[in-house]
N, C-alpha and C. Protein backbone atom coordinates (compact mmCIF):
# COMPACT_ATOMS: atom_id res chain seq x y z
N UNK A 1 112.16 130.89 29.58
CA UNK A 1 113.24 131.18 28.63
C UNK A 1 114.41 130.27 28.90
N UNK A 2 115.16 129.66 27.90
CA UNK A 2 115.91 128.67 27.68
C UNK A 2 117.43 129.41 27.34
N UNK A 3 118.26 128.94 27.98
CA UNK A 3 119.49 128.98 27.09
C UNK A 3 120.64 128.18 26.68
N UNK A 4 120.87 128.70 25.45
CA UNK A 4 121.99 127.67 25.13
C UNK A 4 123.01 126.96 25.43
N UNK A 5 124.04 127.87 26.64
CA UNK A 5 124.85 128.12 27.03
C UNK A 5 125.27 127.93 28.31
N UNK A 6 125.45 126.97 28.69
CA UNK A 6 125.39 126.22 30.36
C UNK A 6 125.87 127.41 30.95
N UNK A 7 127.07 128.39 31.02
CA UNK A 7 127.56 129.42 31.86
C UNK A 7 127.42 130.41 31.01
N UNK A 8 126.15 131.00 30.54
CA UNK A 8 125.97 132.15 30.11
C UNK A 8 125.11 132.78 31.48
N UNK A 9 125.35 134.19 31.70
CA UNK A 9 124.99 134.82 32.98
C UNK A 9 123.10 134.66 32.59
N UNK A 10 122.54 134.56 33.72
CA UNK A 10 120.94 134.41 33.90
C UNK A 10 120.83 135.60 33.82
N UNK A 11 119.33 136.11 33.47
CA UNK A 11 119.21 137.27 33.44
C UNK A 11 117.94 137.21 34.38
N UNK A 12 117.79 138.49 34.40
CA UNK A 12 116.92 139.47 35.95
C UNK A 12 115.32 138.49 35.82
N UNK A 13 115.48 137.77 36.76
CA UNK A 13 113.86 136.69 36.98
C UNK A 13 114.08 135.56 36.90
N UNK A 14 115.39 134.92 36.15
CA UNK A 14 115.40 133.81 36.00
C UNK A 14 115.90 132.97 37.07
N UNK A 15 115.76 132.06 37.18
CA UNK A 15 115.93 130.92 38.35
C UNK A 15 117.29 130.02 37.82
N UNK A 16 117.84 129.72 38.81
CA UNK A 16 119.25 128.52 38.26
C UNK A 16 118.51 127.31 38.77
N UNK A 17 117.70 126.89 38.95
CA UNK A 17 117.25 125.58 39.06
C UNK A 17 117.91 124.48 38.10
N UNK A 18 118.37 123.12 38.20
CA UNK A 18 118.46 122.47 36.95
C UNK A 18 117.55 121.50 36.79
N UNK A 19 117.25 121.21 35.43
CA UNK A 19 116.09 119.84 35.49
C UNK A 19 116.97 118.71 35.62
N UNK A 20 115.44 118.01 35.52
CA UNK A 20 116.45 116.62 35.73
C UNK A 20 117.40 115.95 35.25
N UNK A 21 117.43 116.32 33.77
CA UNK A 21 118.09 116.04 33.08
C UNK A 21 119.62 116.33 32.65
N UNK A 22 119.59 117.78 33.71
CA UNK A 22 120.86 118.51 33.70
C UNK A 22 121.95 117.80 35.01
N UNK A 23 121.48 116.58 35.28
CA UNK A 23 122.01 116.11 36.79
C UNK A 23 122.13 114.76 36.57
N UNK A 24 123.81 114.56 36.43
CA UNK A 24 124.39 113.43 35.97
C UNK A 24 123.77 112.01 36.53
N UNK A 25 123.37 111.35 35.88
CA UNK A 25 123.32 110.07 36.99
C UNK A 25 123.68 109.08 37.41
N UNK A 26 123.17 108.58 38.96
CA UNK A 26 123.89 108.53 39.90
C UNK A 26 124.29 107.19 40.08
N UNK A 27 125.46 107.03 40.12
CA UNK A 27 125.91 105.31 39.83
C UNK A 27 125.45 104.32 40.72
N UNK A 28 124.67 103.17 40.11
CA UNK A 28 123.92 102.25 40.32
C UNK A 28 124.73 101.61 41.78
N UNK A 29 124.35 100.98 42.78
CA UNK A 29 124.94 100.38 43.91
C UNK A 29 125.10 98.75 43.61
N UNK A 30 125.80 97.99 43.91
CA UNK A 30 126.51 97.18 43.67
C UNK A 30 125.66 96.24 43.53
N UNK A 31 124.36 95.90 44.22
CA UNK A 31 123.31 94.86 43.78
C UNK A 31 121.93 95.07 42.86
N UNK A 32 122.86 96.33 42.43
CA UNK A 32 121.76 96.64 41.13
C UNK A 32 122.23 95.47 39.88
N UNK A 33 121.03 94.85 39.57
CA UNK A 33 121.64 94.02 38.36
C UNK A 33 121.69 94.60 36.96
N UNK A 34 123.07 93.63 36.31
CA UNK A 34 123.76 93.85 35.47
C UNK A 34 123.52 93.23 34.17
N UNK A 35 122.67 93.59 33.63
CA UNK A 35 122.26 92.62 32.44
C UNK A 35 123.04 92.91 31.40
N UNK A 36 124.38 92.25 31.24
CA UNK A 36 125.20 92.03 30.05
C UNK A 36 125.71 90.64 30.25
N UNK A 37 126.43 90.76 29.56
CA UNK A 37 127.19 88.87 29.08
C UNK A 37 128.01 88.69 30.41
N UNK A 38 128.64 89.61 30.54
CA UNK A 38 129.29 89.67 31.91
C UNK A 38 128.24 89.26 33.25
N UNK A 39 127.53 89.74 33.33
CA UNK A 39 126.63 89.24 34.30
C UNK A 39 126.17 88.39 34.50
N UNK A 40 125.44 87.61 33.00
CA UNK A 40 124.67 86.19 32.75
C UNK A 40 126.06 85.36 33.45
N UNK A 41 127.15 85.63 32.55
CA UNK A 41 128.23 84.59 33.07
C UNK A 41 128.54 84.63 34.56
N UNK A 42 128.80 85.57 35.32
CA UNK A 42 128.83 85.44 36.58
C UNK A 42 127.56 84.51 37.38
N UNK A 43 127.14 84.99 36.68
CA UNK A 43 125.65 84.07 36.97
C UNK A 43 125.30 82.50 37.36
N UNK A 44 125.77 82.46 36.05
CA UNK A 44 125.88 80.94 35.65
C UNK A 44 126.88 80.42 36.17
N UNK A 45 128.03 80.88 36.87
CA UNK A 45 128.98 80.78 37.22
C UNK A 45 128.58 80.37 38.97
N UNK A 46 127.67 81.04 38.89
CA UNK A 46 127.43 81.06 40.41
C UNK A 46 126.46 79.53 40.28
N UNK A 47 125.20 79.27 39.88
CA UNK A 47 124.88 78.03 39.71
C UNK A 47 125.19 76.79 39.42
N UNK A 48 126.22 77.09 39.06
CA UNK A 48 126.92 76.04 38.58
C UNK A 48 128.02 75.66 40.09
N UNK A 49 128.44 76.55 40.44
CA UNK A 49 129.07 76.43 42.02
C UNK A 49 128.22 75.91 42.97
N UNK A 50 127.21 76.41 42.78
CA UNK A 50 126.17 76.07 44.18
C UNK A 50 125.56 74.68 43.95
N UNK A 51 125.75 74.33 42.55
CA UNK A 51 124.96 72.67 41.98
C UNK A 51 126.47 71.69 42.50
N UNK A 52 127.68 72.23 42.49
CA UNK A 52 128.73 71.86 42.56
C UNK A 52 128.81 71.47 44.26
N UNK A 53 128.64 72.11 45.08
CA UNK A 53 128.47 72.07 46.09
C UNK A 53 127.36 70.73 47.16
N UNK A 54 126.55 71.34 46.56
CA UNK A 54 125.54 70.21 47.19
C UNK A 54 125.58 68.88 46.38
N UNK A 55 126.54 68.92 45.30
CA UNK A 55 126.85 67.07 45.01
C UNK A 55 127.60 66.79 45.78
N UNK A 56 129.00 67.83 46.40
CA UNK A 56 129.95 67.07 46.66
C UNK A 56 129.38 67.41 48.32
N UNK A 57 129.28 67.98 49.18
CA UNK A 57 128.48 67.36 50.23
C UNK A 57 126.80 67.46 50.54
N UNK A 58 126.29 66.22 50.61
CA UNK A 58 124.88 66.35 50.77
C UNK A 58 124.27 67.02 51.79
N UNK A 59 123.54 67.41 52.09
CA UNK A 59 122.49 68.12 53.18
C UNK A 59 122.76 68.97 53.42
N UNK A 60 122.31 69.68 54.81
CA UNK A 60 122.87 70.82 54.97
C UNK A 60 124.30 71.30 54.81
N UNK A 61 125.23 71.23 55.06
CA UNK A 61 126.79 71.13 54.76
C UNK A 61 126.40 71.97 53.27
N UNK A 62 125.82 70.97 52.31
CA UNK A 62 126.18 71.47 50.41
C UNK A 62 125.13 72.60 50.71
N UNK A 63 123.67 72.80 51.63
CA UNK A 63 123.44 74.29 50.89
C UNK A 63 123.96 75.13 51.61
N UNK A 64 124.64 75.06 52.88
CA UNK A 64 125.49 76.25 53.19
C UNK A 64 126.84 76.38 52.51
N UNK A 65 127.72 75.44 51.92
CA UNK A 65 128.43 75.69 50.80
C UNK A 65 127.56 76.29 49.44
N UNK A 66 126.93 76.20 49.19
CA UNK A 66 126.12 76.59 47.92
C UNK A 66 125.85 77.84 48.43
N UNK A 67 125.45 78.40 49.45
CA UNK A 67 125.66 80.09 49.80
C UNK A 67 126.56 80.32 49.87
N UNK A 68 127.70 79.85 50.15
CA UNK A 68 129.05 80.12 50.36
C UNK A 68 129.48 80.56 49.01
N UNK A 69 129.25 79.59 48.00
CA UNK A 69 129.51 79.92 46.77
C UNK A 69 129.37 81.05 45.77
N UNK A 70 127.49 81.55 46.42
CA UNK A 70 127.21 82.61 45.65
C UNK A 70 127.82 83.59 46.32
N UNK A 71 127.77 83.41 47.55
CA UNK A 71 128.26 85.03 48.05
C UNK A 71 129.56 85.66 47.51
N UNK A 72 131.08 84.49 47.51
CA UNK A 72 132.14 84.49 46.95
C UNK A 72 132.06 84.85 45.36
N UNK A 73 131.36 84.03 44.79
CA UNK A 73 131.31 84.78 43.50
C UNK A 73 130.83 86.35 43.37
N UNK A 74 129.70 86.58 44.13
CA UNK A 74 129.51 87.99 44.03
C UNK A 74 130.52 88.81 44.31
N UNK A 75 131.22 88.22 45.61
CA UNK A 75 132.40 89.20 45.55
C UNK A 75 133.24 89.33 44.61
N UNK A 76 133.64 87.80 43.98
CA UNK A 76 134.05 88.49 43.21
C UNK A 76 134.07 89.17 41.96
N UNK A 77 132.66 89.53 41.73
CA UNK A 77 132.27 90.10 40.65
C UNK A 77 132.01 91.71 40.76
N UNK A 78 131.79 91.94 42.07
CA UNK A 78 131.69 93.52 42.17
C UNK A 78 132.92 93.98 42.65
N UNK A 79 134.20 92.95 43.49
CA UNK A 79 135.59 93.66 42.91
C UNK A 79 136.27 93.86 41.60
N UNK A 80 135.97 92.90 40.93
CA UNK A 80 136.37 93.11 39.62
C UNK A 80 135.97 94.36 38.92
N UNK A 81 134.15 94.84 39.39
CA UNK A 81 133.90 95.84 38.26
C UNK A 81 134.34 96.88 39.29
N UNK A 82 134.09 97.10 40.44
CA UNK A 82 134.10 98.38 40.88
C UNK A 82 135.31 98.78 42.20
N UNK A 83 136.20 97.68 42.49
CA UNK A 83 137.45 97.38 43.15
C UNK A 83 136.80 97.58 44.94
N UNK A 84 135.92 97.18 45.05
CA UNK A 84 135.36 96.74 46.61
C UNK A 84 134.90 95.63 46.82
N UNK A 85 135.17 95.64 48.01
CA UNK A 85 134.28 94.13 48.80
C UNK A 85 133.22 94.60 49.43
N UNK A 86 131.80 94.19 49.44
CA UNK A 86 131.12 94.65 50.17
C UNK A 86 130.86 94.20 51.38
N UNK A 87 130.95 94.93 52.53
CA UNK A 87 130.79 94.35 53.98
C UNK A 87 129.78 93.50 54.11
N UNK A 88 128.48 93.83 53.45
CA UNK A 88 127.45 92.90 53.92
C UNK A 88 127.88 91.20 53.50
N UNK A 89 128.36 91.02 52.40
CA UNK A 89 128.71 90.06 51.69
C UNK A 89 129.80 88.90 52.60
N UNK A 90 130.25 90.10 53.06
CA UNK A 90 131.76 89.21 54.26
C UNK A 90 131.00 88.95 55.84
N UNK A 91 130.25 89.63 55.84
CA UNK A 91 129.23 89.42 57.18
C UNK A 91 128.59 88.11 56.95
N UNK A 92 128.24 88.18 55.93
CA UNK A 92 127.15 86.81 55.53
C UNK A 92 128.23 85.75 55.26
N UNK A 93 129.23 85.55 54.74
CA UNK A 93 130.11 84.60 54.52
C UNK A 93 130.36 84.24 56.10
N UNK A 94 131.26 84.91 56.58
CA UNK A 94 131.41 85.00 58.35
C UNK A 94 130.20 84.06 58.94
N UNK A 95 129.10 84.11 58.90
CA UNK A 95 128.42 84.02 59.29
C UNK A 95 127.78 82.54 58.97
N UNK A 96 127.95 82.36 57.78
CA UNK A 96 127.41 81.29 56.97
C UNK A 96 128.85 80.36 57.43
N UNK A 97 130.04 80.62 57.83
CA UNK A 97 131.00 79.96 58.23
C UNK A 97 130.72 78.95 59.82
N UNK A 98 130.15 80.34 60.23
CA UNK A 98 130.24 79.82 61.76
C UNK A 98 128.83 78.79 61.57
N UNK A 99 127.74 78.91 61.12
CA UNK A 99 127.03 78.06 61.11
C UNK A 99 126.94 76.80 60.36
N UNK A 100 128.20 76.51 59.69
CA UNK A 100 128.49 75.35 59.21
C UNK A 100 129.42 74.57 60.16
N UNK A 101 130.24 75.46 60.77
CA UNK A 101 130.80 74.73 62.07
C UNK A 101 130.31 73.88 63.12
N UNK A 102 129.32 74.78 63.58
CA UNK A 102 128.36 74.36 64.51
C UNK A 102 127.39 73.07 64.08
N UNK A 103 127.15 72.80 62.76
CA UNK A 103 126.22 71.75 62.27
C UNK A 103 127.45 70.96 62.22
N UNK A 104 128.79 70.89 61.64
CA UNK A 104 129.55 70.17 61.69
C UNK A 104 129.98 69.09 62.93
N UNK A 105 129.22 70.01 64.48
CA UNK A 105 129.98 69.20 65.22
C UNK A 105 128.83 69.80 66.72
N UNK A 106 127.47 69.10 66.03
CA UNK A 106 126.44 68.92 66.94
C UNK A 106 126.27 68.86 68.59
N UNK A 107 127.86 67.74 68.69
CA UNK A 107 127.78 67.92 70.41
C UNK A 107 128.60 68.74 70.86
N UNK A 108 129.86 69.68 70.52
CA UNK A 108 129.83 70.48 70.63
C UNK A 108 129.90 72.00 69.83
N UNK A 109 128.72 71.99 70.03
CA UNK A 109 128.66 73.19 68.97
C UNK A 109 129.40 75.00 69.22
N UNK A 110 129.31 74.99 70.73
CA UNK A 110 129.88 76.25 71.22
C UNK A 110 131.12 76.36 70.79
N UNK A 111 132.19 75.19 71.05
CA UNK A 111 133.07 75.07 70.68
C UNK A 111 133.95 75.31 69.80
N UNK A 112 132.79 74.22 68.39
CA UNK A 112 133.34 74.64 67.18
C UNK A 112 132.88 75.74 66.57
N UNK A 113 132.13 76.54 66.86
CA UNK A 113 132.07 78.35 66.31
C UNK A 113 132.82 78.85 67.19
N UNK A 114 133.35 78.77 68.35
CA UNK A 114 134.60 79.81 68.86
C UNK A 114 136.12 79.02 67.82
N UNK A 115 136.08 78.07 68.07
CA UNK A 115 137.41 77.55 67.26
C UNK A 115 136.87 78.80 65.66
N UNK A 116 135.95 78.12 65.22
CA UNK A 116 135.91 79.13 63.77
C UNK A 116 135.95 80.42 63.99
N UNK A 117 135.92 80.85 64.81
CA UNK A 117 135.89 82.71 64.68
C UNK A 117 137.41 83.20 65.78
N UNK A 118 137.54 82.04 65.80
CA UNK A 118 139.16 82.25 66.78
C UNK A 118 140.11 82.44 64.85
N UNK A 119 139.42 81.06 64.08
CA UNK A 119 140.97 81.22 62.80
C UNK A 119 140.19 82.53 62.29
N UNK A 120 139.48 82.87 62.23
CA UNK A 120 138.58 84.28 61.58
C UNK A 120 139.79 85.23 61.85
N UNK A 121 139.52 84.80 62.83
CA UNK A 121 140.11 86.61 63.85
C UNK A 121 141.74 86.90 63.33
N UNK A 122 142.22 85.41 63.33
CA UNK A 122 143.67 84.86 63.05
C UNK A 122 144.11 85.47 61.89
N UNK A 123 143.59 84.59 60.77
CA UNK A 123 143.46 85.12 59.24
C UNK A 123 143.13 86.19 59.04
N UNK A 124 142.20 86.92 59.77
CA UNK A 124 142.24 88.62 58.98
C UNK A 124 143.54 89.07 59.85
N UNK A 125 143.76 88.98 61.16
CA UNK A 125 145.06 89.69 61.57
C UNK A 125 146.18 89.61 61.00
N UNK A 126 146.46 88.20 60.30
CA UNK A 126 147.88 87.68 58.88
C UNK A 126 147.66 88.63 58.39
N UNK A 127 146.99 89.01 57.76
CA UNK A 127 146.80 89.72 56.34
C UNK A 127 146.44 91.31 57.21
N UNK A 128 146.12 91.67 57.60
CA UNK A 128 146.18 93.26 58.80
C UNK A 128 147.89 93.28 58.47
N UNK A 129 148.68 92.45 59.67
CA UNK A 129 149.76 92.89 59.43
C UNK A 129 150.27 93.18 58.31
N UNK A 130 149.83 91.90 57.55
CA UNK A 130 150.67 92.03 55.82
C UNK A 130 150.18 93.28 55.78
N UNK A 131 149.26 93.67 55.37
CA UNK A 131 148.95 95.14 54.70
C UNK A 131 149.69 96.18 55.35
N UNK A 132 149.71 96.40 56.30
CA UNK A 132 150.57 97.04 57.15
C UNK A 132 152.04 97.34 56.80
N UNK A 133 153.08 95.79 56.92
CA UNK A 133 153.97 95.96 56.97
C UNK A 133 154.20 96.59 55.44
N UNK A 134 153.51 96.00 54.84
CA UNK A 134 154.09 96.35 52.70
C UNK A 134 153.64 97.46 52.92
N UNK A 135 152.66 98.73 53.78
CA UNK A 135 153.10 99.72 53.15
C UNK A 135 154.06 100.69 54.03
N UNK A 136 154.38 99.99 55.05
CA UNK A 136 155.44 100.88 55.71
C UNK A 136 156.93 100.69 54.81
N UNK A 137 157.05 99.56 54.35
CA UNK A 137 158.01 98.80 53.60
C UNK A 137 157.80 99.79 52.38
N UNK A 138 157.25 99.45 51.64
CA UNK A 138 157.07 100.76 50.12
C UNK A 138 156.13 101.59 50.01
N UNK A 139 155.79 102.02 50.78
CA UNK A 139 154.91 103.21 50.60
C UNK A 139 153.53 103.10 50.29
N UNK A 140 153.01 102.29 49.82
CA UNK A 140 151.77 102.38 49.31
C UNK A 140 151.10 100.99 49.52
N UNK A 141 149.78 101.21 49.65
CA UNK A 141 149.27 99.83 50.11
C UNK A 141 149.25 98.24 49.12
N UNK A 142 149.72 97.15 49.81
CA UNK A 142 149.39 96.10 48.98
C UNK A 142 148.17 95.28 48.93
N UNK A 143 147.32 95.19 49.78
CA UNK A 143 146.05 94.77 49.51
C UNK A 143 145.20 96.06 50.33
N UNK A 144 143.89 95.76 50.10
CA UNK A 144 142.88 96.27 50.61
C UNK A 144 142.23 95.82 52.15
N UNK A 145 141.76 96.78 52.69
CA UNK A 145 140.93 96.50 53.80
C UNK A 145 139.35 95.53 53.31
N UNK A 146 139.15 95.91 52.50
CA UNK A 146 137.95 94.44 51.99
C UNK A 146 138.76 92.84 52.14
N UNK A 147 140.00 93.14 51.52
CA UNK A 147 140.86 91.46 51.45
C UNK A 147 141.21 91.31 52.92
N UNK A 148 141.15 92.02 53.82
CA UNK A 148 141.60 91.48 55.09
C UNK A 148 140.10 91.14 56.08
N UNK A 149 139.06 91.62 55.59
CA UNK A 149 137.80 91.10 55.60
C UNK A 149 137.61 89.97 55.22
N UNK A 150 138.10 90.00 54.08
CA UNK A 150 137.73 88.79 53.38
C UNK A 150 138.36 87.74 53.72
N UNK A 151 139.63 87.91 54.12
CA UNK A 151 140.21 86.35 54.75
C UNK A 151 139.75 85.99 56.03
N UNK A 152 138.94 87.08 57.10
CA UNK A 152 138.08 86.17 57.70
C UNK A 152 136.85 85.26 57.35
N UNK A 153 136.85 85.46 56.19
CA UNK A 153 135.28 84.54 56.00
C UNK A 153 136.83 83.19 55.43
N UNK A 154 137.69 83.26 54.79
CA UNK A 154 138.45 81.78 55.00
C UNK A 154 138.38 81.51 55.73
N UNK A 155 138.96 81.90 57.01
CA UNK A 155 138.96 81.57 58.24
C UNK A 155 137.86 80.93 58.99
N UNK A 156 136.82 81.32 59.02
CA UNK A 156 135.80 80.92 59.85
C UNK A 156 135.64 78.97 58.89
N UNK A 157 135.50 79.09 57.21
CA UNK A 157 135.11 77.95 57.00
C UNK A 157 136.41 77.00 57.01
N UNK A 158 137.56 77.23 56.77
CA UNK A 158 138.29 76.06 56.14
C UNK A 158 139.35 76.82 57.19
N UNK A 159 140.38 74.63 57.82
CA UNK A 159 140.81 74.44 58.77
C UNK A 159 142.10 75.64 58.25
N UNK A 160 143.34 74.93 59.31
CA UNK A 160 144.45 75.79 58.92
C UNK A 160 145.05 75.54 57.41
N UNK A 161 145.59 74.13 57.54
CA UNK A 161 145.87 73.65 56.06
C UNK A 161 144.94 74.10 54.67
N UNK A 162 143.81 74.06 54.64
CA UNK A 162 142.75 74.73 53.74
C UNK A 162 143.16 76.56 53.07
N UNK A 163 143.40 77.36 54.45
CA UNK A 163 143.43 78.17 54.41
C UNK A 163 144.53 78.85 53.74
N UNK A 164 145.75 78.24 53.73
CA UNK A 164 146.53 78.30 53.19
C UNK A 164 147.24 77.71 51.49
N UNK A 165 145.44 76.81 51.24
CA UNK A 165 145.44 76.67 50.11
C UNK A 165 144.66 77.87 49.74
N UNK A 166 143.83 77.83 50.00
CA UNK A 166 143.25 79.11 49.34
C UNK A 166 143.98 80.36 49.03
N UNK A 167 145.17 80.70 49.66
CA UNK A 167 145.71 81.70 49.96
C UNK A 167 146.84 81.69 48.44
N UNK A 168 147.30 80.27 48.31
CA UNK A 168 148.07 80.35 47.06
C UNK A 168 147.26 79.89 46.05
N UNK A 169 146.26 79.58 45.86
CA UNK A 169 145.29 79.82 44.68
C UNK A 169 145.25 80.60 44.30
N UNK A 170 144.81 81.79 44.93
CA UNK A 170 144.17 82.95 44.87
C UNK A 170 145.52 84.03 44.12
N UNK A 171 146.85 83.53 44.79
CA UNK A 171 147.48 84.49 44.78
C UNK A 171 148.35 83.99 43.08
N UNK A 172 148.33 82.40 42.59
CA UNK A 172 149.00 81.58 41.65
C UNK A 172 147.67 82.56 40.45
N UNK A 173 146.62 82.23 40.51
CA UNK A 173 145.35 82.70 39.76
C UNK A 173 145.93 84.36 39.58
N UNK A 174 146.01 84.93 40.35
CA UNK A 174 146.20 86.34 40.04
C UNK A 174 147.61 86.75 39.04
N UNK A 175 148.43 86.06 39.86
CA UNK A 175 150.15 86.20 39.04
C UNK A 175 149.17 85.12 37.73
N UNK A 176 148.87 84.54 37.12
CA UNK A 176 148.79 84.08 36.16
C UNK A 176 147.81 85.08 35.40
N UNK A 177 146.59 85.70 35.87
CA UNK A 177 146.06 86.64 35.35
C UNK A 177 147.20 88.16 34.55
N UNK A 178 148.12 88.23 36.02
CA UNK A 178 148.74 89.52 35.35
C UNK A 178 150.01 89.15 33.81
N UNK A 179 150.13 87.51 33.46
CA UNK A 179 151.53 87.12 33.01
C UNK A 179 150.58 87.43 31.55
N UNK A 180 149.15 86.41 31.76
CA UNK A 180 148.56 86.66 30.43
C UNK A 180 148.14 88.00 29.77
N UNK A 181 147.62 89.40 30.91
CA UNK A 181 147.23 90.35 30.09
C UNK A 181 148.81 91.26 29.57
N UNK A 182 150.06 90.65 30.48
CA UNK A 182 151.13 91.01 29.55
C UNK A 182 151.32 90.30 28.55
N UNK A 183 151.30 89.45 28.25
CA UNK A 183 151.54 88.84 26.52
C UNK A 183 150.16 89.39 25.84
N UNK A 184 148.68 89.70 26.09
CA UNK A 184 148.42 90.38 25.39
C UNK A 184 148.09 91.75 24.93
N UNK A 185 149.08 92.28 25.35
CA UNK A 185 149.91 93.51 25.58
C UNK A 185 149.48 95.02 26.53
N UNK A 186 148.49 94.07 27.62
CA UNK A 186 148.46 95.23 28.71
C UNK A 186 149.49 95.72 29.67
N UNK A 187 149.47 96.93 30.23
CA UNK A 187 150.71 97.33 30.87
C UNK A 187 150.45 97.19 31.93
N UNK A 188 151.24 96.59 33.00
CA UNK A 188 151.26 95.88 34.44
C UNK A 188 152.52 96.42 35.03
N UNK A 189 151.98 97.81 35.83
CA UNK A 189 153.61 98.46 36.18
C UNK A 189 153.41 97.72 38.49
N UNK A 190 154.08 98.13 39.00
CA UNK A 190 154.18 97.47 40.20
C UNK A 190 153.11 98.67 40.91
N UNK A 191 153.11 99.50 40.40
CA UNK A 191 151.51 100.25 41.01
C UNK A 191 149.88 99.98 40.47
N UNK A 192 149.81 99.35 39.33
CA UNK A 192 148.90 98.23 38.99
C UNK A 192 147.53 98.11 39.87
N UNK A 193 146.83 98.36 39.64
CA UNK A 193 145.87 98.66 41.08
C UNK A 193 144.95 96.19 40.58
N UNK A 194 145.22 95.73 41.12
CA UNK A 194 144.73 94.32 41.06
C UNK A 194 143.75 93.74 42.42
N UNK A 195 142.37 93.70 41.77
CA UNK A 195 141.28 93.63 42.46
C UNK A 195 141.80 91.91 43.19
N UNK A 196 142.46 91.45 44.34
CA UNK A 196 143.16 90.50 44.65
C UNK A 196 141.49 89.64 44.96
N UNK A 197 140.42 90.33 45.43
CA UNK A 197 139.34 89.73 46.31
C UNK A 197 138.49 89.15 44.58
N UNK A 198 138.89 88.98 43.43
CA UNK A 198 138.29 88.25 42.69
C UNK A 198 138.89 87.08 42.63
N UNK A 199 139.87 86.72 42.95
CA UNK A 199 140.58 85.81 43.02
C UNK A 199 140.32 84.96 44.02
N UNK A 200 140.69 85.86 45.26
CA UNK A 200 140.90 85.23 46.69
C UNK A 200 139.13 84.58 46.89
N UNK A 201 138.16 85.27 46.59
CA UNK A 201 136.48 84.69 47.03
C UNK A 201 136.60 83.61 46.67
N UNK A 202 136.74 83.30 45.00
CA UNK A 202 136.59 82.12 44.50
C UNK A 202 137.41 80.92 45.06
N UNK A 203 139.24 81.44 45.53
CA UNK A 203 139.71 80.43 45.95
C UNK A 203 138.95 79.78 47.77
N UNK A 204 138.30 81.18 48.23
CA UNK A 204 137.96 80.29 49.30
C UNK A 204 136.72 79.00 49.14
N UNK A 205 136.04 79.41 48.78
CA UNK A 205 134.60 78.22 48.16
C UNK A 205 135.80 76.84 47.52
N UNK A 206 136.63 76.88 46.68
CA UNK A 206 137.52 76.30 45.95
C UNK A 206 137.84 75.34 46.95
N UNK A 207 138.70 75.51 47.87
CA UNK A 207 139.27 75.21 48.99
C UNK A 207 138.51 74.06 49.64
N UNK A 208 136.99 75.17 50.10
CA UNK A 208 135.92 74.22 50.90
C UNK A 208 135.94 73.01 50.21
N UNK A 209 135.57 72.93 48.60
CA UNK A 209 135.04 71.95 47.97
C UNK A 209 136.34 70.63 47.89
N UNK A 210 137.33 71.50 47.67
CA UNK A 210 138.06 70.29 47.47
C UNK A 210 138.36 69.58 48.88
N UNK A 211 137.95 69.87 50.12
CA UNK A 211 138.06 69.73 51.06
C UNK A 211 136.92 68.15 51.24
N UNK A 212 135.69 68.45 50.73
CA UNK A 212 134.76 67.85 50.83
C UNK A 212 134.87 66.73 49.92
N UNK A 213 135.82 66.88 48.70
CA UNK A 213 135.57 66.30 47.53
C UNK A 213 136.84 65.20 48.12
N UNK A 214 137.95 65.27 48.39
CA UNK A 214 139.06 64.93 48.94
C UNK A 214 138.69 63.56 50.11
N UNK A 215 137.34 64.02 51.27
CA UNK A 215 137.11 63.65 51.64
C UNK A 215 135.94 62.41 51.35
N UNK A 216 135.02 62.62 50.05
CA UNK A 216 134.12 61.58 49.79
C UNK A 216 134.83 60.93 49.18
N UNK A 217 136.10 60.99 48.70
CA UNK A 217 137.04 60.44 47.70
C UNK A 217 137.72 59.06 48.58
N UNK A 218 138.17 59.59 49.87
CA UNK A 218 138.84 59.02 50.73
C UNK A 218 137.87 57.86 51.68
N UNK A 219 137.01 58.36 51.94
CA UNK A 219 135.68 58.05 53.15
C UNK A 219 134.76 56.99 52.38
């Protein structure tokens, strides 16, 4: 026996079981793919980075930039939809950092992965404090614990100077994001919740390249 009436009282035998159908479902996890326009474009967005990459440095160097690339784009495509960074994603960047170091500088390799995970450590602690101080300062947080993740994977790939491009990319890209959805007439109050790690991923890969590009330019 069926009833109409989601909170109508059961009567004597009946079971509250719900089917399946009565049980909302359960939101997809972040590497479930996304087949809309939005997705293809992230997509393509990402191939087109990673083809970008291995022109501007050859061999190994361009396909660990070319992972570098996708991973950053993913980030920043699942902050944008769902306002997180995913740890695994910053592990693998981290990671994909230090082992570009180490190929970078064959004889000593110990070296240059402690130098890279020394600015790691550096760059997420900048941005620790920042977060910190802005919300003892106003109350409420200004970036996220994913973005202070996330500026260790700057850190590990690109020197000091680099890092600090990336840092006003990321941050010029965003203030230009919020100037345009005010002229087309979204409301941008100073509690504004702004996914900063769609910005900041892309500017780090950004950074690398022009780093590389700067350099075949020069060399």
């Amino acid at each position: 026996m069926t009833r109409g009436l989601p909170n109508e009282p059961l009567a004597a035998g009946e079971t509250g079981a719900l089917s399946a159908s009565d049980h909302p479902p359960e939101p997809a996890p972040w590497w479930a793919p996304h087949w809309s326009l939005a997705g293809l474009a992230w997509g393509a967005a990402a191939l087109c980075a990673a083809a970008a990459s291995m022109v501007a440095a050859p061999g190994w160097p361009g396909v660990l930039g070319a992972a570098l690339a996708v991973a950053m784009i993913a980030v920043a495509a699942v902050d944008a939809r769902e306002f997180i960074i995913p740890d695994t994603l910053v592990l693998a960047g981290v990671l994909l950092g230090l082992a570009e170091a180490a190929l970078l500088d064959p004889g000593h390799p110990a070296a240059a992965v402690a130098q890279a995970a020394l600015r790691a450590f550096v760059v997420a602690l900048f941005f620790f404090l920042f977060r910190a101080t802005y919300r003892r300062w106003r109350g409420r947080e200004g970036i996220g614990l994913g973005d202070v993740k996330l500026a260790a994977v700057g850190g590990a790939w690109l020197a000091w100077g680099a890092v600090g491009l990336a840092i006003d990319v990321a941050a010029l890209a965003a203030l230009a994001a919020v100037l345009v959805g005010r002229l087309l007439g979204r409301t941008c109050t100073a509690t504004t919740r702004i996914p900063f790690g769609l910005y900041f991923a892309p500017a780090i890969w950004i950074a690398w390249l022009l780093v590389w590009v700067t350099a075949g330019l020069t060399g």
